[in-house]
C-alpha atoms as a PDB file:
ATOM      1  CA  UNK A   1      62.398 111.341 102.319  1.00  0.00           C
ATOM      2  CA  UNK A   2      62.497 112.387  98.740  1.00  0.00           C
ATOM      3  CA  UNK A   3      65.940 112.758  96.840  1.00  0.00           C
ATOM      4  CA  UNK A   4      65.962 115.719  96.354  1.00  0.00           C
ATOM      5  CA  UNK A   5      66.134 116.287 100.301  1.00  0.00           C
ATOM      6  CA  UNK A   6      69.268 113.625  99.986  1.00  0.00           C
ATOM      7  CA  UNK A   7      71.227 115.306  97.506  1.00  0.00           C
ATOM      8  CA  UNK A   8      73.170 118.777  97.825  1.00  0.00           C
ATOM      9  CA  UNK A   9      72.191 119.525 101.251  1.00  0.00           C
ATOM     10  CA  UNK A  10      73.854 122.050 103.614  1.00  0.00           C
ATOM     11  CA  UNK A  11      76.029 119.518 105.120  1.00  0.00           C
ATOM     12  CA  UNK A  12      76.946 117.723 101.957  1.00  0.00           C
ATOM     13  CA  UNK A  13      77.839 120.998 100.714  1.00  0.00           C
ATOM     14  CA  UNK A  14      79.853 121.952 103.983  1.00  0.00           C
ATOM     15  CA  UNK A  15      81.755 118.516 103.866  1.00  0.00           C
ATOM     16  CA  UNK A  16      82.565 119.014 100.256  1.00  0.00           C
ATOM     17  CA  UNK A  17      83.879 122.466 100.103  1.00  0.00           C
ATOM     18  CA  UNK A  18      86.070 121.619 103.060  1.00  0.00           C
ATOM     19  CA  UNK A  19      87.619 118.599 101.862  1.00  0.00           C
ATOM     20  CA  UNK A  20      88.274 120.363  98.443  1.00  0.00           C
ATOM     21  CA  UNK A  21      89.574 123.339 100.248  1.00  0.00           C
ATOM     22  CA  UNK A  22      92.357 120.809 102.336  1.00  0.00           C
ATOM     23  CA  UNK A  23      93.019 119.310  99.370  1.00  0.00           C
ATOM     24  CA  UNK A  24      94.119 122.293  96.907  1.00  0.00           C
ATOM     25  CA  UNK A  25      96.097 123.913 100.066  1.00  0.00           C
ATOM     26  CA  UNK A  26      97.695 120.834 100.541  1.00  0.00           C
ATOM     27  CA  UNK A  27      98.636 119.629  96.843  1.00  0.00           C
ATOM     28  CA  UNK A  28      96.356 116.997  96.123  1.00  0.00           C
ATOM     29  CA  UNK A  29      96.377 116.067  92.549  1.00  0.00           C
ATOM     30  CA  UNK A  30      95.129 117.683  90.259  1.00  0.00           C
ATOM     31  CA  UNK A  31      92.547 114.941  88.964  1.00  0.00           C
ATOM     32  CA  UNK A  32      91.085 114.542  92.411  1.00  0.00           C
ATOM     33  CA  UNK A  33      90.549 118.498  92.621  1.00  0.00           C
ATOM     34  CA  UNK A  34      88.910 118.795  89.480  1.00  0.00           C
ATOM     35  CA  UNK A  35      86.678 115.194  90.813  1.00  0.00           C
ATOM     36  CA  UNK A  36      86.051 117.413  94.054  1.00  0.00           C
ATOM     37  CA  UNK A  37      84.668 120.350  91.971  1.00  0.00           C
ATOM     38  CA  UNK A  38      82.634 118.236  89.835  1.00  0.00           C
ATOM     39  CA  UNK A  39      81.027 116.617  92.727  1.00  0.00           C
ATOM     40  CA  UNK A  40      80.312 119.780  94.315  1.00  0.00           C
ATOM     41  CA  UNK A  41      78.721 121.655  91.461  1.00  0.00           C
ATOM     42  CA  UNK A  42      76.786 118.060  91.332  1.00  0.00           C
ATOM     43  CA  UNK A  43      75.274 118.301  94.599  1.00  0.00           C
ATOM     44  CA  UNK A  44      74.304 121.831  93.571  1.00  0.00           C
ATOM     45  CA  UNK A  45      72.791 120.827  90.346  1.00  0.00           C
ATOM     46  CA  UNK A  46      71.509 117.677  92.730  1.00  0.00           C
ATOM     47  CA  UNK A  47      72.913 115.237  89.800  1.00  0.00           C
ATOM     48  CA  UNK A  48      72.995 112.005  91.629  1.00  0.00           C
ATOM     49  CA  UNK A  49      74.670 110.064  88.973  1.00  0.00           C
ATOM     50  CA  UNK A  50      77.856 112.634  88.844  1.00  0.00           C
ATOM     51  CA  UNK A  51      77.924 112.763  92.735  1.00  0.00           C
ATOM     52  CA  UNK A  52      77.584 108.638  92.607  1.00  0.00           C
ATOM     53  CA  UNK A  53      80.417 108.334  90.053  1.00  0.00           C
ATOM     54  CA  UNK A  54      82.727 110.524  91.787  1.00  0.00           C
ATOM     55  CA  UNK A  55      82.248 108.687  95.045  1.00  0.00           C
ATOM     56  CA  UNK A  56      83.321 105.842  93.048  1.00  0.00           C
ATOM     57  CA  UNK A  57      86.174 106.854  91.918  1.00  0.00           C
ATOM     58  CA  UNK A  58      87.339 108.148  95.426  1.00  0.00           C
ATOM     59  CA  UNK A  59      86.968 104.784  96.668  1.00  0.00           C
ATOM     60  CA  UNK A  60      89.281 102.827  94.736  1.00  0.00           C
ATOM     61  CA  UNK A  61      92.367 102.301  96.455  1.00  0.00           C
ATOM     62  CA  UNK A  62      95.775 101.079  95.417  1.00  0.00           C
ATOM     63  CA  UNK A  63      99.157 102.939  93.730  1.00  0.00           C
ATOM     64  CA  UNK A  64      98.012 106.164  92.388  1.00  0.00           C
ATOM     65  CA  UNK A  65      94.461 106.495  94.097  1.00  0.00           C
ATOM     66  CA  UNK A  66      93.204 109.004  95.863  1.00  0.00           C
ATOM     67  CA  UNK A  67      93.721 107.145  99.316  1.00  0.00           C
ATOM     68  CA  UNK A  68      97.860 107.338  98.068  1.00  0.00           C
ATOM     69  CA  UNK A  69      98.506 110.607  99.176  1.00  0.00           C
ATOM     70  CA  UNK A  70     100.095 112.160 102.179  1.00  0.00           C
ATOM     71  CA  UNK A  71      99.405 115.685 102.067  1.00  0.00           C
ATOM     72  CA  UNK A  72     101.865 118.394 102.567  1.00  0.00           C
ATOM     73  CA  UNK A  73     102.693 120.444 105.643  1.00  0.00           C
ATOM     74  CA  UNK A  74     101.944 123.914 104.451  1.00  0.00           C
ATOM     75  CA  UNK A  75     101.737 126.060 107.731  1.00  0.00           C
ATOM     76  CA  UNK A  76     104.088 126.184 110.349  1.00  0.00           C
ATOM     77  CA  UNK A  77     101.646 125.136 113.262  1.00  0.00           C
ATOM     78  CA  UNK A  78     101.335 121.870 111.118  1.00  0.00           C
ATOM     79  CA  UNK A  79     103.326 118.391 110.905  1.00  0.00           C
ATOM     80  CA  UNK A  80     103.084 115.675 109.224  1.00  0.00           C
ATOM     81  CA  UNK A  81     100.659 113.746 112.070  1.00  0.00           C
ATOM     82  CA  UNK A  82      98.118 116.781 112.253  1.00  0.00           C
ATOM     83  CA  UNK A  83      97.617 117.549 108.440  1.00  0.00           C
ATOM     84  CA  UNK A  84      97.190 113.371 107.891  1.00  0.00           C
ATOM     85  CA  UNK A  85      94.815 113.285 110.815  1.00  0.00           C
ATOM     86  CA  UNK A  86      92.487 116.347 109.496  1.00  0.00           C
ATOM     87  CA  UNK A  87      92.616 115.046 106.012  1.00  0.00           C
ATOM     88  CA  UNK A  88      91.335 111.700 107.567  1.00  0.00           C
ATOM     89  CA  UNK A  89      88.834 113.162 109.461  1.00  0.00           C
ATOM     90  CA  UNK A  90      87.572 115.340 106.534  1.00  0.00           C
ATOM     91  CA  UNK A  91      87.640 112.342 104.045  1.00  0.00           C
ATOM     92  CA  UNK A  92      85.581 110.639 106.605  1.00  0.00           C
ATOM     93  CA  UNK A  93      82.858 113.493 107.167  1.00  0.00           C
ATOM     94  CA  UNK A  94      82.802 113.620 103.186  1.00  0.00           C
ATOM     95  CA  UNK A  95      81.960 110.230 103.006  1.00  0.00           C
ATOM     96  CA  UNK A  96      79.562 109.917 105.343  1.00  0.00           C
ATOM     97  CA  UNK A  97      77.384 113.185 104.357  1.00  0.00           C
ATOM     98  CA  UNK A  98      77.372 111.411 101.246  1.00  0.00           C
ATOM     99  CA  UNK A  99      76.776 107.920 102.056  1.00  0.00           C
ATOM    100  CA  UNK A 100      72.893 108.452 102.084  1.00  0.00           C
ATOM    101  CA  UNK A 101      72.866 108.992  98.910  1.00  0.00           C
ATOM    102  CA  UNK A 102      72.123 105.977  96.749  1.00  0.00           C
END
C-alpha cells in the first residue's frame, strides 16, 4: 500500500470534517479548531508531516489539552451524557482513520 493510498482518504476525510464540525458547534477552543482545519486541508494536500504533527498535539493530555474539554449542550434533544459520549465516539473514529498513518 503506497502513502498516498494512506493519507487523505474518504474516511479520513469523513472522520475529520465530523469531528471539526462537533467541535465548532460545541465550543471547542479555538486552537484545536484551527489544528482540526489544518489537519484536514493536510489530508487533502496528503502532507503527512502536518497530519502527523497535529495528531501529536491532540494527544497530549493534561490541564488545558484538548482531552480537557466537556463540550456544551447546544440543542435541546442533548445533555450533558449524549454530547460527551458522541464527542468520544468521534474523537475515537478520528483517531483511528488516522492511526495508519505513520
Amino acid at each position: 500500500m503506497t502513502l498516498s493510498s494512506t493519507i487523505g482518504t474518504p474516511g479520513q476525510l469523513r472522520a475529520t470534517k465530523a469531528l471539526l464540525k462537533f467541535c465548532r458547534d460545541h465550543r471547542h477552543a479555538a486552537f484545536f479548531i484551527e489544528r482540526l482545519e489544518a489537519c484536514l486541508v493536510a489530508l487533502q494536500a496528503k502532507d503527512k508531516d502536518v497530519v502527523l504533527d497535529v495528531l501529536q498535539q491532540f494527544r497530549r493530555a493534561g490541564m488545558g489539552s484538548y482531552m480537557d474539554w466537556y463540550p456544551d449542550v447546544i440543542c435541546e434533544h442533548e445533555d450533558a451524557e449524549y454530547v460527551e459520549t458522541v464527542w468520544w465516539a468521534l474523537t475515537l473514529n478520528w483517531n483511528q482513520s488516522l492511526s495508519k498513518i505513520g
